[in-house]
Protein backbone atom coordinates (compact mmCIF):
# COMPACT_ATOMS: atom_id res chain seq x y z
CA UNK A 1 -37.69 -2.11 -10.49
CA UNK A 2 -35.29 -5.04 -9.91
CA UNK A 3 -33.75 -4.42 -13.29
CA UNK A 4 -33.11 -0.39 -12.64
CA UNK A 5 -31.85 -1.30 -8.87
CA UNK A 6 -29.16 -3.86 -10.69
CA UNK A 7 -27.80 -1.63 -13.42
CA UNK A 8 -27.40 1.00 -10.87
CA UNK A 9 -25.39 -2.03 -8.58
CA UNK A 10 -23.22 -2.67 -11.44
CA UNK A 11 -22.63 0.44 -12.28
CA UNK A 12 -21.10 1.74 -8.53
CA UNK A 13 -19.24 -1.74 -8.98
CA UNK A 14 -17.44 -1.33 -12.24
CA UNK A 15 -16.86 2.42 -10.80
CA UNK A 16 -15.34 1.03 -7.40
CA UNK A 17 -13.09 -1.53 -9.10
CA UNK A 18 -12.20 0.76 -12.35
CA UNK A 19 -10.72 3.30 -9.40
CA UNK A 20 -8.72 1.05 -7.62
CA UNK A 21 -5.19 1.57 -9.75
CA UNK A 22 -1.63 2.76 -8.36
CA UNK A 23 -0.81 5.63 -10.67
CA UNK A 24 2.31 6.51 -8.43
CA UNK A 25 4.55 4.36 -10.18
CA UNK A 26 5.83 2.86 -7.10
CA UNK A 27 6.06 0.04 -4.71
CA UNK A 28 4.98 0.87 -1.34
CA UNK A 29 7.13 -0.42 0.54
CA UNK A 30 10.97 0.18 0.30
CA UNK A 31 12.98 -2.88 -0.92
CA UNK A 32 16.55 -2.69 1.26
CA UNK A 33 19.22 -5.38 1.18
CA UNK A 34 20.04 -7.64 4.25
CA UNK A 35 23.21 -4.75 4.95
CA UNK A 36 20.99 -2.04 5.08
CA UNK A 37 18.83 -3.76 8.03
CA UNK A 38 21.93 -4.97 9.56
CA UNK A 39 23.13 -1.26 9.75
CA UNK A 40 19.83 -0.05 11.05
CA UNK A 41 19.61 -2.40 13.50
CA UNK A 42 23.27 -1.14 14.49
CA UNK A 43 22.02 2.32 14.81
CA UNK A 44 18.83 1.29 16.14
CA UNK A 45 20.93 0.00 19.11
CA UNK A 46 23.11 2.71 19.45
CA UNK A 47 20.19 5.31 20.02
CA UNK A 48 19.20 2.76 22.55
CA UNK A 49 22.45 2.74 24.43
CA UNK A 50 22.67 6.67 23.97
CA UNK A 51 18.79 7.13 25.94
């Protein structure tokens, strides 16, 4: 019984981890460069001063 109830373990581990990829092809999170922030930040402020 202990033998069935540890193959079945490992197998819905190997399944969880074998599942666990990033097919998309891409980064989550969007790299931008320190003049990109800057210039939100700018336009984040002008909204501000607008409302």
């Amino acid at each position: 019984m202990k033998i069935i109830l540890l193959l079945i373990t490992i197998f819905f581990s190997s399944m969880a981890v074998t599942s666990c990829t990033n097919d998309e092809g891409e980064t989550e999170f969007d790299h931008i460069t320190p003049e990109e922030e800057q210039q939100a930040l700018l336009d984040r402020m002008e909204q501000e001063k607008v409302n």
